[in-house]
C-alpha atoms as a PDB file:
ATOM      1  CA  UNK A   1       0.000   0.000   0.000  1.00  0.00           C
ATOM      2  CA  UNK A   2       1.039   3.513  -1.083  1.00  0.00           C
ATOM      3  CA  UNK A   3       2.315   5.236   2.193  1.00  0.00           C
ATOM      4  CA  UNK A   4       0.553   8.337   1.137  1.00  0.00           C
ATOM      5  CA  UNK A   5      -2.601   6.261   1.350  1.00  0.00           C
ATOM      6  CA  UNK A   6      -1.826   5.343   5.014  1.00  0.00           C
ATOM      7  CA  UNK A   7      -1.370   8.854   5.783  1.00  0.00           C
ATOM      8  CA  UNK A   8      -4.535  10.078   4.182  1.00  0.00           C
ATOM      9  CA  UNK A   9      -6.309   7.309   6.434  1.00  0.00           C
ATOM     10  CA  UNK A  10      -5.175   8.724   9.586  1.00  0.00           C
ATOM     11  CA  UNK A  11      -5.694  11.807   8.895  1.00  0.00           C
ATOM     12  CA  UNK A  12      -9.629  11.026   7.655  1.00  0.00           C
ATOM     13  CA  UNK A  13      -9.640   8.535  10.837  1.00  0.00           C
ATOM     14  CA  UNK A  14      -8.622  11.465  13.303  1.00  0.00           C
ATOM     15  CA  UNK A  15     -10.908  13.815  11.257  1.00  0.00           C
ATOM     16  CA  UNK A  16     -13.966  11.199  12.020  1.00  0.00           C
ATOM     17  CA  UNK A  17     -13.433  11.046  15.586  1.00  0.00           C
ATOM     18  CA  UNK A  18     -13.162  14.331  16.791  1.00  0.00           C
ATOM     19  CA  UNK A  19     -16.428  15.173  14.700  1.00  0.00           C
ATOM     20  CA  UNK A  20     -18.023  12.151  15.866  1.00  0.00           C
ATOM     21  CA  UNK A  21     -16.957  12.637  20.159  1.00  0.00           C
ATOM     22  CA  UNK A  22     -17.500  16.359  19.594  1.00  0.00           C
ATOM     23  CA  UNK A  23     -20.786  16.863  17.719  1.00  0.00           C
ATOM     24  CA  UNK A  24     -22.347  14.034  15.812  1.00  0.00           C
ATOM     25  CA  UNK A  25     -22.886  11.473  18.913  1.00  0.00           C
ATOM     26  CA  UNK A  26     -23.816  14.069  21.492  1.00  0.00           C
ATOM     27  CA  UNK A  27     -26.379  15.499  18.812  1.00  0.00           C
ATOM     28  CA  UNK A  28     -27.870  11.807  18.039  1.00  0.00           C
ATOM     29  CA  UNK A  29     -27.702  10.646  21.784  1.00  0.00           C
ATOM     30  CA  UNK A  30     -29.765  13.941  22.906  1.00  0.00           C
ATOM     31  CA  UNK A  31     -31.738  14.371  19.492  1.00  0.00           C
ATOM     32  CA  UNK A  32     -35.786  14.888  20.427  1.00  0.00           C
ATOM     33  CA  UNK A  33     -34.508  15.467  24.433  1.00  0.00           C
ATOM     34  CA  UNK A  34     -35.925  19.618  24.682  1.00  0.00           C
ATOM     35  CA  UNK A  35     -39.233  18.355  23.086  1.00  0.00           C
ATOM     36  CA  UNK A  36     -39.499  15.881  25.490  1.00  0.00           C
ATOM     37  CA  UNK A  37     -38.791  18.274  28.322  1.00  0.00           C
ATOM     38  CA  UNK A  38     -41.007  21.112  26.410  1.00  0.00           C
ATOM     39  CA  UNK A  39     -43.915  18.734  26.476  1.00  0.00           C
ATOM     40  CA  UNK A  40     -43.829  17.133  29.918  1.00  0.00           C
ATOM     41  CA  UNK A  41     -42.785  13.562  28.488  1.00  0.00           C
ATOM     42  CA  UNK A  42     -39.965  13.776  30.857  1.00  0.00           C
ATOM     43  CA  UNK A  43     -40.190  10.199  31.810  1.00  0.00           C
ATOM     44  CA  UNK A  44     -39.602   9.652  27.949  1.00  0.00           C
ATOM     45  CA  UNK A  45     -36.167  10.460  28.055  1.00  0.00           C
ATOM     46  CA  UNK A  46     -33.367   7.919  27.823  1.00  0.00           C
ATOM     47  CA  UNK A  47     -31.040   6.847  30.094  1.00  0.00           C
ATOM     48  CA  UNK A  48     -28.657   7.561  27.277  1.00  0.00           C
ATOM     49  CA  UNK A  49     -29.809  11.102  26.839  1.00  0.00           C
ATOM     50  CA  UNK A  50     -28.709  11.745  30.139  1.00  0.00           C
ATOM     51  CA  UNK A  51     -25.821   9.957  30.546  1.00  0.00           C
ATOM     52  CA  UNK A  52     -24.476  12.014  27.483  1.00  0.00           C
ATOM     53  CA  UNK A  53     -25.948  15.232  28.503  1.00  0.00           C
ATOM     54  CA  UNK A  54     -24.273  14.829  31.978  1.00  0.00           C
ATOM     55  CA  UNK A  55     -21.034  14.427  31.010  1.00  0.00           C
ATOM     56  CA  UNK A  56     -20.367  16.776  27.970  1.00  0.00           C
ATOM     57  CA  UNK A  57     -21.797  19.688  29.998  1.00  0.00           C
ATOM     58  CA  UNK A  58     -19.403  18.856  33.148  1.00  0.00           C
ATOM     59  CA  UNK A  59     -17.529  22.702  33.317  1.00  0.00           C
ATOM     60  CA  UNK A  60     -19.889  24.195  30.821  1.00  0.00           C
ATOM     61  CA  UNK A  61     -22.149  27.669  31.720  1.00  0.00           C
ATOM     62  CA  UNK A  62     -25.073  27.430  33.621  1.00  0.00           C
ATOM     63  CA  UNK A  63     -27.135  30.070  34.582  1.00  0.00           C
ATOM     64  CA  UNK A  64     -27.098  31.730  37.959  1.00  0.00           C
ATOM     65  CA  UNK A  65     -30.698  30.978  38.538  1.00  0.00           C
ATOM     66  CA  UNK A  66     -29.481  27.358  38.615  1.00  0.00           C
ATOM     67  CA  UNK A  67     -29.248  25.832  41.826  1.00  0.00           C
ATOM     68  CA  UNK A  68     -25.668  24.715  42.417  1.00  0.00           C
ATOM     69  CA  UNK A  69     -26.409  20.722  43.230  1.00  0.00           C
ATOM     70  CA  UNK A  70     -28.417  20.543  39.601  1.00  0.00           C
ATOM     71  CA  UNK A  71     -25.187  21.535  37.981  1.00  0.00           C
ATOM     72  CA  UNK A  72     -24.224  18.686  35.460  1.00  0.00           C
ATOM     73  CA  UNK A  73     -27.547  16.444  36.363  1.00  0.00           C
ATOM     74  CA  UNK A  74     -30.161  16.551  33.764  1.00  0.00           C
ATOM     75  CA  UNK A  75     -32.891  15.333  36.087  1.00  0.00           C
ATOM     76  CA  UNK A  76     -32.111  17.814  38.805  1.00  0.00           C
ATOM     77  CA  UNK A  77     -31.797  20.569  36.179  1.00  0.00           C
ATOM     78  CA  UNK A  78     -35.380  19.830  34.834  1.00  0.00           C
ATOM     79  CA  UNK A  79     -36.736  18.986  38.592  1.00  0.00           C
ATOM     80  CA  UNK A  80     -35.645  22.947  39.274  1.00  0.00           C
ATOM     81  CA  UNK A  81     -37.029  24.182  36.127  1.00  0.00           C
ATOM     82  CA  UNK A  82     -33.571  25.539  34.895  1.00  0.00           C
ATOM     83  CA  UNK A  83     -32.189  26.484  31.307  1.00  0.00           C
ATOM     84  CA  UNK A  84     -31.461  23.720  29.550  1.00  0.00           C
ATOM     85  CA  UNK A  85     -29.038  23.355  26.241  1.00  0.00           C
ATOM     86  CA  UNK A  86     -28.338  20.791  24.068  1.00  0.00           C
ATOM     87  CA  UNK A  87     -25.202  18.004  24.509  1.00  0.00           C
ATOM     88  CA  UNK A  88     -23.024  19.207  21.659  1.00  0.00           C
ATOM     89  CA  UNK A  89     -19.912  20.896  22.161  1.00  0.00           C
ATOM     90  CA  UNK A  90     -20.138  24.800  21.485  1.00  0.00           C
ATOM     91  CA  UNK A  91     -19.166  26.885  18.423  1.00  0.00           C
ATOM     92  CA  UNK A  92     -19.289  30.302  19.219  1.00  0.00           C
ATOM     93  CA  UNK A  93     -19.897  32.147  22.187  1.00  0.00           C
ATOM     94  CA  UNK A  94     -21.832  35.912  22.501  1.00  0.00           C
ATOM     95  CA  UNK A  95     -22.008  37.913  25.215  1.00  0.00           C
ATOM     96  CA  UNK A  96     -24.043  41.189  26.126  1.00  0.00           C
ATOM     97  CA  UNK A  97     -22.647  43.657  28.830  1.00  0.00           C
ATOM     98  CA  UNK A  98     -25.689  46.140  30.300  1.00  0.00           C
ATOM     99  CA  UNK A  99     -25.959  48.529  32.810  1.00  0.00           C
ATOM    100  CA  UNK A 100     -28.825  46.609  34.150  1.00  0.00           C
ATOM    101  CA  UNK A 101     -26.497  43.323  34.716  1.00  0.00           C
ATOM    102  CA  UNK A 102     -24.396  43.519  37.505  1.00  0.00           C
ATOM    103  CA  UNK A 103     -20.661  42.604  36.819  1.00  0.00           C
ATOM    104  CA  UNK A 104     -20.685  40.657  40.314  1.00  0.00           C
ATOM    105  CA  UNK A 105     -23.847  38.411  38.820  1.00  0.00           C
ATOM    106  CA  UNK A 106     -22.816  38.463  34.985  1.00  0.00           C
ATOM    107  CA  UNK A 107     -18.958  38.851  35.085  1.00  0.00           C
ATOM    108  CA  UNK A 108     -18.640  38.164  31.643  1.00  0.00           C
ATOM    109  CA  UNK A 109     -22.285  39.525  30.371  1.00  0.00           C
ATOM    110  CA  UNK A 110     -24.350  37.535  29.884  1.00  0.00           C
ATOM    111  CA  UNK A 111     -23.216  34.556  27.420  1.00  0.00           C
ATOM    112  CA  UNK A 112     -25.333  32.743  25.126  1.00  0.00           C
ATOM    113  CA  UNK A 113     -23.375  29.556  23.245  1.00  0.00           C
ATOM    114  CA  UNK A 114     -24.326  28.541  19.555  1.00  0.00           C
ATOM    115  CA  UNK A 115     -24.114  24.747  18.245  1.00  0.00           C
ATOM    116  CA  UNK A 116     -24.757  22.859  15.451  1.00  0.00           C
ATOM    117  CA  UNK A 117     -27.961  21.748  16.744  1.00  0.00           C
ATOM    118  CA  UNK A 118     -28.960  24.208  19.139  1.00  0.00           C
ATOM    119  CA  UNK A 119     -28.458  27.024  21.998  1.00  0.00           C
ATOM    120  CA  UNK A 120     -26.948  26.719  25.574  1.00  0.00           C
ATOM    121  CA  UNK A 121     -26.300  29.610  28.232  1.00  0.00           C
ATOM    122  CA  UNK A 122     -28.906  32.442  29.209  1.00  0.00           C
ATOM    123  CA  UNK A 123     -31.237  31.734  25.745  1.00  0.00           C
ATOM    124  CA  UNK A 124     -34.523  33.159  27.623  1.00  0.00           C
ATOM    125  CA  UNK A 125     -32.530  36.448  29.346  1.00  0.00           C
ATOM    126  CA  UNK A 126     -30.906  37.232  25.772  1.00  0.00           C
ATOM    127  CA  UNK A 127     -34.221  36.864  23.672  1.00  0.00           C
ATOM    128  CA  UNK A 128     -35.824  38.818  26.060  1.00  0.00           C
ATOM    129  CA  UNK A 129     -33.056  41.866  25.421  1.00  0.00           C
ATOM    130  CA  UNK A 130     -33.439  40.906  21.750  1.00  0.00           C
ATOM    131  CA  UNK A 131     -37.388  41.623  22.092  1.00  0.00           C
ATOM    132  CA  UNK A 132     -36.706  45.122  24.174  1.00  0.00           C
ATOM    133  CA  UNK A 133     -35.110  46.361  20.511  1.00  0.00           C
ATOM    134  CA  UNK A 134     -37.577  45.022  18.241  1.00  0.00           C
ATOM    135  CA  UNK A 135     -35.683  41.778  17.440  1.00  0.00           C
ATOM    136  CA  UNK A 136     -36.899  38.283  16.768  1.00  0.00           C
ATOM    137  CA  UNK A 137     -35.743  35.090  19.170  1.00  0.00           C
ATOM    138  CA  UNK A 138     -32.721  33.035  18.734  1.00  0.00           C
ATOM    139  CA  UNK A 139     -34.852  30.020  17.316  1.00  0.00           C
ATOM    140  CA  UNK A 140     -36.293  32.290  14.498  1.00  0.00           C
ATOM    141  CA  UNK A 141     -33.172  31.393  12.776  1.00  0.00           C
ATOM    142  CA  UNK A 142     -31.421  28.492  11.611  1.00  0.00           C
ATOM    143  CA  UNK A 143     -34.218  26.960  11.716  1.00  0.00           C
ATOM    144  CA  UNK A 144     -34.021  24.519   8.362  1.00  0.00           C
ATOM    145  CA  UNK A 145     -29.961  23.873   9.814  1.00  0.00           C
ATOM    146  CA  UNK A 146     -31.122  23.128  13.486  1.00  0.00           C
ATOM    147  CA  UNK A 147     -33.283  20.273  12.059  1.00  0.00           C
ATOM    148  CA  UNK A 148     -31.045  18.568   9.048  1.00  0.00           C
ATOM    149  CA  UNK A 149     -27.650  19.677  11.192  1.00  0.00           C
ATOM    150  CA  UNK A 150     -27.802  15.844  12.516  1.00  0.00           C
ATOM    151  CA  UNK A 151     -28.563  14.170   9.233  1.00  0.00           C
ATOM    152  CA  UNK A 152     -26.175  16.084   7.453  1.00  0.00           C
ATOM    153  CA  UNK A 153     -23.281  15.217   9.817  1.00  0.00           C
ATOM    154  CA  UNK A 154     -24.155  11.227   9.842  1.00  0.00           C
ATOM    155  CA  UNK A 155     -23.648  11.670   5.539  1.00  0.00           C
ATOM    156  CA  UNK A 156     -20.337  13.148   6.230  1.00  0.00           C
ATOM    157  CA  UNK A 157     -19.445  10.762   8.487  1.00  0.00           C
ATOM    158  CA  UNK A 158     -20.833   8.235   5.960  1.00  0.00           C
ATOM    159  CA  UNK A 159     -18.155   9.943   3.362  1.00  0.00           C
ATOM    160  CA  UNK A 160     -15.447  10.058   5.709  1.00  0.00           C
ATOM    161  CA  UNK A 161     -15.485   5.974   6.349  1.00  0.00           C
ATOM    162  CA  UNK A 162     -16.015   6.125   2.267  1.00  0.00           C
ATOM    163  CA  UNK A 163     -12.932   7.694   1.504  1.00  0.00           C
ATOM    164  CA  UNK A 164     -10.929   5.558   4.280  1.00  0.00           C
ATOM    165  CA  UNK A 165     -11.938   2.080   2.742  1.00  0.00           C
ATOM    166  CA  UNK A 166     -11.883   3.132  -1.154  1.00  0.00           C
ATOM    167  CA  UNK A 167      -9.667   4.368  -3.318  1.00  0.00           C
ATOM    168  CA  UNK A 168     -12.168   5.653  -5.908  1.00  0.00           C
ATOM    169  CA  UNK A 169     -10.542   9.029  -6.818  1.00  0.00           C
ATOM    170  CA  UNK A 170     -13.999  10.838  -6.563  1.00  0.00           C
ATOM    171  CA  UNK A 171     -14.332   9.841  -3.021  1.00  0.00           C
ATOM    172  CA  UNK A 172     -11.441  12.050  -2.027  1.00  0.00           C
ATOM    173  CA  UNK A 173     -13.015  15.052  -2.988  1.00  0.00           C
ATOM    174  CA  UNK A 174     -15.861  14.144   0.099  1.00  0.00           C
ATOM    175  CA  UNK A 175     -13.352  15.538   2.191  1.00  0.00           C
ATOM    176  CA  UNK A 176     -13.323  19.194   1.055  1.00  0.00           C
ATOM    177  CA  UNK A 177     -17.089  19.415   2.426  1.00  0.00           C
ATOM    178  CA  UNK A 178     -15.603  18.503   6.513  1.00  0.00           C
ATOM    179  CA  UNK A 179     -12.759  20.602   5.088  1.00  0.00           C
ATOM    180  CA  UNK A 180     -15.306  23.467   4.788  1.00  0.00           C
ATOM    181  CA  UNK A 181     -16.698  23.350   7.755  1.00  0.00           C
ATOM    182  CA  UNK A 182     -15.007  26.601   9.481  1.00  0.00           C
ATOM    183  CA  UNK A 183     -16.146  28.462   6.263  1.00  0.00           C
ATOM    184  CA  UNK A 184     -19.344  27.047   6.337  1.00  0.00           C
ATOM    185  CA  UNK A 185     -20.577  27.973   9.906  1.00  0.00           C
ATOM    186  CA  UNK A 186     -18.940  31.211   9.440  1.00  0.00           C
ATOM    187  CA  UNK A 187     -20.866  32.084   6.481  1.00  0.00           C
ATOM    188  CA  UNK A 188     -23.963  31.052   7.693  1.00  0.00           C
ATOM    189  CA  UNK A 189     -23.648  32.371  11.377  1.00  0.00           C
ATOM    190  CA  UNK A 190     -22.863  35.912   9.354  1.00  0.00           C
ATOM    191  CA  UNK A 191     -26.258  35.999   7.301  1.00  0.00           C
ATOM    192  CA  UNK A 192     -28.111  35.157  10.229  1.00  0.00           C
ATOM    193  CA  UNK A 193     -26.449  38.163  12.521  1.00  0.00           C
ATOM    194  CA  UNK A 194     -27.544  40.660   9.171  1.00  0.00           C
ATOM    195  CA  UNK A 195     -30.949  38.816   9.044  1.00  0.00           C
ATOM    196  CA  UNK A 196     -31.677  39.736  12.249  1.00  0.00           C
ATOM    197  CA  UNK A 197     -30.064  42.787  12.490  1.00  0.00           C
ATOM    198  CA  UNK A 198     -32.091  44.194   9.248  1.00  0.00           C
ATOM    199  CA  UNK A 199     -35.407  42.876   9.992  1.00  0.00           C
ATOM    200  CA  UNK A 200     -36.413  44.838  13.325  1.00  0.00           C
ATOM    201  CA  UNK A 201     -39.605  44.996  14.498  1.00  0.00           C
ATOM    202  CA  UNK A 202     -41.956  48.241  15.595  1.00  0.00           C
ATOM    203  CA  UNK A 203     -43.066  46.314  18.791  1.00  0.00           C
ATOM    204  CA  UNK A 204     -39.364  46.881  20.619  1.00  0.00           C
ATOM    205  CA  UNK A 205     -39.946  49.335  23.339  1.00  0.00           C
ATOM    206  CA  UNK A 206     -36.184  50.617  21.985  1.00  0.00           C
ATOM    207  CA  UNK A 207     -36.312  52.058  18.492  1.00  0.00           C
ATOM    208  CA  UNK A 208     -33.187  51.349  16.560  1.00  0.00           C
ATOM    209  CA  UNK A 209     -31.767  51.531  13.403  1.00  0.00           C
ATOM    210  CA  UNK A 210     -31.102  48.345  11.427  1.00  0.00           C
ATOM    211  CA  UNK A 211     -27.361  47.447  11.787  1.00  0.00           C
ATOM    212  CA  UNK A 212     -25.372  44.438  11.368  1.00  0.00           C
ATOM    213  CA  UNK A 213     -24.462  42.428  14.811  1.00  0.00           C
ATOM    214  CA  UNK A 214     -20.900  41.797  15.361  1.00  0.00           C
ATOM    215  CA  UNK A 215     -19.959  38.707  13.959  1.00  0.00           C
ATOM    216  CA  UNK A 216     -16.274  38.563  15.562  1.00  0.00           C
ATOM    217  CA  UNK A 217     -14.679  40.775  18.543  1.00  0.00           C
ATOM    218  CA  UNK A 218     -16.459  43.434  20.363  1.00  0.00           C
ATOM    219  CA  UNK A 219     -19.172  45.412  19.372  1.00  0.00           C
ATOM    220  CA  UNK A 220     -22.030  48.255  20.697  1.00  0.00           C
ATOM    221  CA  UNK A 221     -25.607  48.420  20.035  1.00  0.00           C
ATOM    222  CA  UNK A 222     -27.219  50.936  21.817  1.00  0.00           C
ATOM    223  CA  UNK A 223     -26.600  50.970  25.545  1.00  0.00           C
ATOM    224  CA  UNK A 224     -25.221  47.107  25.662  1.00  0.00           C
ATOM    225  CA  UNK A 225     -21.748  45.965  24.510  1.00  0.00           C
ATOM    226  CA  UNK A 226     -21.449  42.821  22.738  1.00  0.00           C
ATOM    227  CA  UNK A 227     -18.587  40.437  22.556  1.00  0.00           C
ATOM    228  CA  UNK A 228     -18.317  37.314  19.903  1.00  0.00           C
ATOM    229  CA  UNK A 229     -15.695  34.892  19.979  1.00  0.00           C
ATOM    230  CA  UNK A 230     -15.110  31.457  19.078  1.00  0.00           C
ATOM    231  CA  UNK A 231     -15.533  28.867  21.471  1.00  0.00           C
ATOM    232  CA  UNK A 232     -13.841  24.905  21.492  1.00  0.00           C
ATOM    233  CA  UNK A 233     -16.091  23.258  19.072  1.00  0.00           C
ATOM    234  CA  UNK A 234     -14.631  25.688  16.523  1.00  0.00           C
ATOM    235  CA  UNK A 235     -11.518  25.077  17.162  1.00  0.00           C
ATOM    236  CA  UNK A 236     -12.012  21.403  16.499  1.00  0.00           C
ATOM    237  CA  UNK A 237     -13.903  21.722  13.440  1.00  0.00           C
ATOM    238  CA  UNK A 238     -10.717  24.043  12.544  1.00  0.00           C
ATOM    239  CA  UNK A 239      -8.594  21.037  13.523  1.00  0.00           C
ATOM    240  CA  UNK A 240     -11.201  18.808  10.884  1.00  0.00           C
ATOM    241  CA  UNK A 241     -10.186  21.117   8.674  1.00  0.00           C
ATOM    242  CA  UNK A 242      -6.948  20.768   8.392  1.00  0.00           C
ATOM    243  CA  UNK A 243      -6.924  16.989   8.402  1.00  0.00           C
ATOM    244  CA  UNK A 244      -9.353  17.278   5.826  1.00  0.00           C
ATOM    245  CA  UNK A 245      -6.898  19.063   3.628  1.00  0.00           C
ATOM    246  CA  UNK A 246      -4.050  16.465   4.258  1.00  0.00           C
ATOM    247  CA  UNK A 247      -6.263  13.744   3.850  1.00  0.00           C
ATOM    248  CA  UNK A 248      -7.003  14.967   0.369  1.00  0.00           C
ATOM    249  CA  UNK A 249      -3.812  16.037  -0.692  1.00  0.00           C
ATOM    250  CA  UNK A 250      -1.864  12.645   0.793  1.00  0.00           C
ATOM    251  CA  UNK A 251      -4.357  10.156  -1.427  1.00  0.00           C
ATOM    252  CA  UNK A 252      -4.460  12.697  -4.372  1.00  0.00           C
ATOM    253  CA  UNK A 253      -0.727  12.250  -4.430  1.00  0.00           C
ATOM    254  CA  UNK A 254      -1.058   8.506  -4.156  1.00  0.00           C
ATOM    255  CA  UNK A 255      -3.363   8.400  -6.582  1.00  0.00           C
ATOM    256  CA  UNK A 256      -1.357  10.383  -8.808  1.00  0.00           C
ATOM    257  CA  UNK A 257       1.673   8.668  -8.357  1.00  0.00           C
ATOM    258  CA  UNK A 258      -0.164   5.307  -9.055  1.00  0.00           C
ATOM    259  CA  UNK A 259      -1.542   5.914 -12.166  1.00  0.00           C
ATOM    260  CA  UNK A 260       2.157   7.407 -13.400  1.00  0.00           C
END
């Protein structure tokens, strides 16, 4: 076997398994959980479900309304009524500073965390500064990506394991769509910010022009200052990238050399 073909299987294999730990099995193992909770079929939910939720949300935000001992226990967290997220590891992070939130109670503003499949942090406490300035709720948006965000990552997984058993020279090209994925969530992350941004409404008790949200660093809108950074599950799809790329390029050089 071409050692450029070995190469381009560990990189694909390394590729698979950071998006499989870090988004694609918390997503599947916790897929359906918030309806469940949302509709009082609590006794519904899999042992699974919170096994999973559990442990990829040990050192994660949780609201201050949360009572300390629900931290990190999915049954406790619903028992006390708390804000729930989903399982998957975050992509970006946004914060909102206010005169109205304390720096001893919101040190950082207050955070809200955006995944492939969903929201975590204070969801309800930033919609409800979104509807003071005429703006529409988080779930508004994203909706068509929230619901095929699972299937789509199960078909790139599917392509991944493709490209590591076969040779077929179209199968390495699967791996510029994982390769993408930075640019991807980016892009659409950006046209949501200038979606919402540009389609106010006249019910916000604060009048404001259209403008577009910051999409990375620090920002103002009216009285609140706004911070957007990336968080660790972009970093790792950044790391998918890149092994993506040498994937492709290590069996496009095999394949290249083996038909010479």
């Amino acid at each position: 076997m071409h050692p450029s073909i070995i190469k381009a299987r560990i990189f694909a294999t390394l590729a698979l398994i950071i998006l499989t730990l870090s988004f694609t099995f918390p997503m599947i193992a916790f897929h359906g959980t918030l309806n469940k909770i949302d509709e009082g079929q609590t006794d519904q939910i899999s042992l699974l479900s919170k096994k999973v939720w559990n442990t990829y949300n040990e050192g994660r935000y949780k609201s201050i309304s949360t009572p300390k001992e629900a931290h990190n226990n999915l049954e406790q967290m619903i028992a006390s009524a708390s804000e729930i997220g989903v399982a998957s590891l975050p992509i970006w992070a946004v914060s909102l500073e206010a005169p109205n939130y304390p720096k001893e109670a919101f040190p950082d503003g207050i955070p809200v965390f955006f995944h492939f499949d969903g929201y975590s942090g204070e969801v309800h406490e930033m919609n409800t500064i979104n509807h003071y300035v005429g703006m529409d709720p988080m779930w508004v948006g994203g909706i068509i990506e929230r619901e095929i965000g699972i299937y789509a990552l199960l078909f790139l997984s599917l392509g991944i394991i493709y490209f590591i058993a076969y040779n077929a020279k179209y199968l390495n090209y699967i791996m510029l769509i994982p390769a993408s994925l930075p640019l991807l969530f980016i892009a659409d992350y950006s046209y949501w910010l200038y979606w919402f941004g540009h389609n106010l409404h006249d019910w916000g008790a604060f009048k404001i022009k259209p403008f577009m949200p910051t999409v990375f660093g620090d920002g103002k809108i009216a009285q609140f200052t706004t911070h957007s950074y990336p968080t660790i599950g972009f970093y790792l799809i950044i790391a998918i990238s890149i092994l993506s790329i040498l994937a492709f390029f290590a069996k496009q050089k095999a394949l290249n050399e083996t038909v010479q």
